[in-house]
N, C-alpha and C. Protein backbone atom coordinates (compact mmCIF):
# COMPACT_ATOMS: atom_id res chain seq x y z
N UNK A 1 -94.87 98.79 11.22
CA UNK A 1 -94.44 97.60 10.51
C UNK A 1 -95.16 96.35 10.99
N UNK A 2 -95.54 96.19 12.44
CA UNK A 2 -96.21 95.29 12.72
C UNK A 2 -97.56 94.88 12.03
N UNK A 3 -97.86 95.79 11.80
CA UNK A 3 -99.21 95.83 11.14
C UNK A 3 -99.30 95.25 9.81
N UNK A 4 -98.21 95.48 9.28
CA UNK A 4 -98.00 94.40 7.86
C UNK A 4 -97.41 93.51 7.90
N UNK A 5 -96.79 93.30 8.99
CA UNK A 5 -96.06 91.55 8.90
C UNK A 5 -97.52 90.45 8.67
N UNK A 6 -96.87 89.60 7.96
CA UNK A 6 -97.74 88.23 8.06
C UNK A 6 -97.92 87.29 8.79
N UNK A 7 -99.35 87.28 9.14
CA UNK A 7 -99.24 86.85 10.60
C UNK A 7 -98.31 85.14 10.56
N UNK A 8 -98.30 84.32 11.50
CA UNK A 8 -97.04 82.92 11.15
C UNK A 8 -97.49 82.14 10.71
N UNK A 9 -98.96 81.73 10.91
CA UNK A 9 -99.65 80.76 10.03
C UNK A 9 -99.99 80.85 8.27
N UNK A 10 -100.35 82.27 8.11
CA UNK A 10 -99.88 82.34 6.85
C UNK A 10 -98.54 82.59 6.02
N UNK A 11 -97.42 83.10 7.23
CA UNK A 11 -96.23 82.95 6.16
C UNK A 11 -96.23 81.51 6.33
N UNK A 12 -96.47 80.43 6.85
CA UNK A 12 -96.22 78.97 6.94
C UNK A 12 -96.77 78.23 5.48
N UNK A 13 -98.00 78.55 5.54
CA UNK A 13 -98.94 78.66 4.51
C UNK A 13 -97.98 78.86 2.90
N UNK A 14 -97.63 80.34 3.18
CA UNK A 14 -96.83 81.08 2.28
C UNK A 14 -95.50 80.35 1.54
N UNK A 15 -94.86 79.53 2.47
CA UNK A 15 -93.67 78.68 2.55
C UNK A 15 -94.04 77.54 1.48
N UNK A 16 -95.06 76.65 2.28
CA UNK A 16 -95.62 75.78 1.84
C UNK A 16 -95.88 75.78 0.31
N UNK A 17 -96.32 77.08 -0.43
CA UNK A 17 -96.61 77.05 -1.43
C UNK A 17 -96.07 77.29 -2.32
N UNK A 18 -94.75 77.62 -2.25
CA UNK A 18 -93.21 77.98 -2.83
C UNK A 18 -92.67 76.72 -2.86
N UNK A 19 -92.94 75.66 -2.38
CA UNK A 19 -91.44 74.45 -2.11
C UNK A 19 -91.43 73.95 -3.76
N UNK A 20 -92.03 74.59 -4.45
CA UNK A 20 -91.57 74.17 -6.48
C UNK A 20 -90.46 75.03 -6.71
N UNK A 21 -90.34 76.17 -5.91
CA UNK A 21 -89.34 77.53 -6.11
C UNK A 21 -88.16 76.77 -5.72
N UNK A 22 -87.86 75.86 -4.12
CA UNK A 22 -87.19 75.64 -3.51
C UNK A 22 -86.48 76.56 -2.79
N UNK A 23 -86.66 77.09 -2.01
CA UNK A 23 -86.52 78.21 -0.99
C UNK A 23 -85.32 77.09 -0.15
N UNK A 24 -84.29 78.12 0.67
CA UNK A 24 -83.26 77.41 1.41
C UNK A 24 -84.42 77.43 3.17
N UNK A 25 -85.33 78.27 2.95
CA UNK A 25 -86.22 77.82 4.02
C UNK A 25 -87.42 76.93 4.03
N UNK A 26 -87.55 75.95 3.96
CA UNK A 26 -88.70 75.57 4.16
C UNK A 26 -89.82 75.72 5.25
N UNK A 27 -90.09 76.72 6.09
CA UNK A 27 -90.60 76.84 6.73
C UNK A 27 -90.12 77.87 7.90
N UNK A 28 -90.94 77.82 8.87
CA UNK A 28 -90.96 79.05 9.76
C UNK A 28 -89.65 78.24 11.27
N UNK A 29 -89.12 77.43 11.27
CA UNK A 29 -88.13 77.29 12.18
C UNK A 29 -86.83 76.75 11.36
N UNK A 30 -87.09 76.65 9.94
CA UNK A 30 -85.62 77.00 8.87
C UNK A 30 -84.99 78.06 8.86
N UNK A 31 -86.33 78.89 8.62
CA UNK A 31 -86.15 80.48 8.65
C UNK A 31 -85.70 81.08 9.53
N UNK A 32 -86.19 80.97 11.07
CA UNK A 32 -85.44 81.45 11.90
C UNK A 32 -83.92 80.83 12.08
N UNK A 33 -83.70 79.30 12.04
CA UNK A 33 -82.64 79.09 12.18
C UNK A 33 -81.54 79.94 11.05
N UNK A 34 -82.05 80.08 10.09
CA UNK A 34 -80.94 80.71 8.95
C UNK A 34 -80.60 82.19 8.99
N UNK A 35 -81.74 82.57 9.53
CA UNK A 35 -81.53 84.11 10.17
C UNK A 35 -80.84 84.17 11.41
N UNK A 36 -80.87 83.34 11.96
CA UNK A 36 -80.04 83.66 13.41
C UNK A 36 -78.51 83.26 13.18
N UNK A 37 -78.04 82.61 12.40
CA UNK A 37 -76.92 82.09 11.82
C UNK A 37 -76.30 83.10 11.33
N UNK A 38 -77.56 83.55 10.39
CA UNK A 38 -76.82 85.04 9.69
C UNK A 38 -76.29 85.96 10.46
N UNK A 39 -77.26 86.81 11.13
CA UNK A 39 -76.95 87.50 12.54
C UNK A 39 -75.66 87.59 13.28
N UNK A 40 -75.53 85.68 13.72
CA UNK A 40 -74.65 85.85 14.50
C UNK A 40 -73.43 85.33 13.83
N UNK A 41 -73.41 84.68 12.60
CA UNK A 41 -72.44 84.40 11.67
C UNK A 41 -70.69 85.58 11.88
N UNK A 42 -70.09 85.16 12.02
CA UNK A 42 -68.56 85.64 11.97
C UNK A 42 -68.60 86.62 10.59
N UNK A 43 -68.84 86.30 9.49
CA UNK A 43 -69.04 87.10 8.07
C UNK A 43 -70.27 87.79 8.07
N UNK A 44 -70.14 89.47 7.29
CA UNK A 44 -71.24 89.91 6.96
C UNK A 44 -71.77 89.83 5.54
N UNK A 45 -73.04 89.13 5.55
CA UNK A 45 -73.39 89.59 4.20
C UNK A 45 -74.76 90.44 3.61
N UNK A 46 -74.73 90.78 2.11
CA UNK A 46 -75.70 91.44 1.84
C UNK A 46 -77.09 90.93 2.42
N UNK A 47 -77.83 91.54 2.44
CA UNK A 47 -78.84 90.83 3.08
C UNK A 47 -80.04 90.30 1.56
N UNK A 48 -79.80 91.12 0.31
CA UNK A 48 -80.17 90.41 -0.88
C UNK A 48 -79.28 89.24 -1.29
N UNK A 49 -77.98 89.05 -0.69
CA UNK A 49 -77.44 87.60 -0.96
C UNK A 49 -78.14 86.64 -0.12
N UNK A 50 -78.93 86.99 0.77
CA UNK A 50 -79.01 85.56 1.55
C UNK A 50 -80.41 85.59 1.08
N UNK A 51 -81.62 86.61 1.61
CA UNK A 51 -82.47 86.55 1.81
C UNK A 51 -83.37 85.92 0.26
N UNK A 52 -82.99 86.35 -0.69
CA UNK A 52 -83.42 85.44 -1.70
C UNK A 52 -83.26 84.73 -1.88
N UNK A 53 -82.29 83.90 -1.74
CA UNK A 53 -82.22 82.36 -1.84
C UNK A 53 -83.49 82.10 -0.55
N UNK A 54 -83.14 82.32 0.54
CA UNK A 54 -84.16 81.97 1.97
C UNK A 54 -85.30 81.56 1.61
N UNK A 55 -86.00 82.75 0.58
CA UNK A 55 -87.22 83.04 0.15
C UNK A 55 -87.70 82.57 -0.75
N UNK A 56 -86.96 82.20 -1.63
CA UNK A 56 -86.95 81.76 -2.91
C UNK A 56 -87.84 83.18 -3.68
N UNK A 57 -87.08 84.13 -3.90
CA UNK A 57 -87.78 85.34 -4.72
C UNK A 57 -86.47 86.26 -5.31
N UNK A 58 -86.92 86.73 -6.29
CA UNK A 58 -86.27 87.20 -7.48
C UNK A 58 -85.87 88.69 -6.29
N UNK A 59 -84.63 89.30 -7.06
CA UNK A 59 -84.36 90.67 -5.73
C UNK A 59 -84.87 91.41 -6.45
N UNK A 60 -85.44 91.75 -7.58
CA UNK A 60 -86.36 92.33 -8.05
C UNK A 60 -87.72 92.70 -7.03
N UNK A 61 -88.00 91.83 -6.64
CA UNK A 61 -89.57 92.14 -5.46
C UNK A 61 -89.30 93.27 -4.46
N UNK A 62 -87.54 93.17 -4.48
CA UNK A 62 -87.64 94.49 -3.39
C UNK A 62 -87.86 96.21 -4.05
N UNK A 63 -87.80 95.74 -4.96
CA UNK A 63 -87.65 97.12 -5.95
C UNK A 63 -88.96 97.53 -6.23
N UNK A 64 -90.11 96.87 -6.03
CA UNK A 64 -91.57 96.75 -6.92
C UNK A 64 -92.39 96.69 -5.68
N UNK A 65 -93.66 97.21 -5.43
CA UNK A 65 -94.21 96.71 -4.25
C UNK A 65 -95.46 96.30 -4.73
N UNK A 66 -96.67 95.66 -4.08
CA UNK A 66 -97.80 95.09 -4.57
C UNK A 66 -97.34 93.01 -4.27
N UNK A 67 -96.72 93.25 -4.12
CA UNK A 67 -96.06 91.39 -4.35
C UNK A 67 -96.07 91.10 -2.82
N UNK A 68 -96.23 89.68 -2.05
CA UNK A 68 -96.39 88.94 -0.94
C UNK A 68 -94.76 89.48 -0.20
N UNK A 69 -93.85 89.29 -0.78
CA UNK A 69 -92.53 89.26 -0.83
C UNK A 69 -92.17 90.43 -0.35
């Protein structure tokens, strides 16, 4: 899996070029903060409830592969 993560400058990059989408992350220390919240959050949730909004991407992308997402 390491091998396909994106390295941080381009998911930053990646971020950057979404903010028309409006993603609840804008960036790479949103992101971690909202993931670690999640994590350690008292409630569990789906992880397609949060993570698309995060991302700003349709939950469709998880279903399809070829896409950044």
């Amino acid at each position: 899996m390491a091998s396909a993560a994106m390295p941080l400058a381009e998911l930053e990059r990646w971020f950057q070029a979404r903010v028309d989408r409006h993603p609840a992350a804008a960036g790479i220390p949103m992101l971690d903060g909202y993931a670690a919240a999640i994590v350690a959050g008292p409630v569990s949730m789906s992880p397609l409830d949060w993570i698309c909004p995060l991302l700003a991407i349709d939950a469709d992308a998880f279903n399809h592969g070829g896409t950044p997402e």
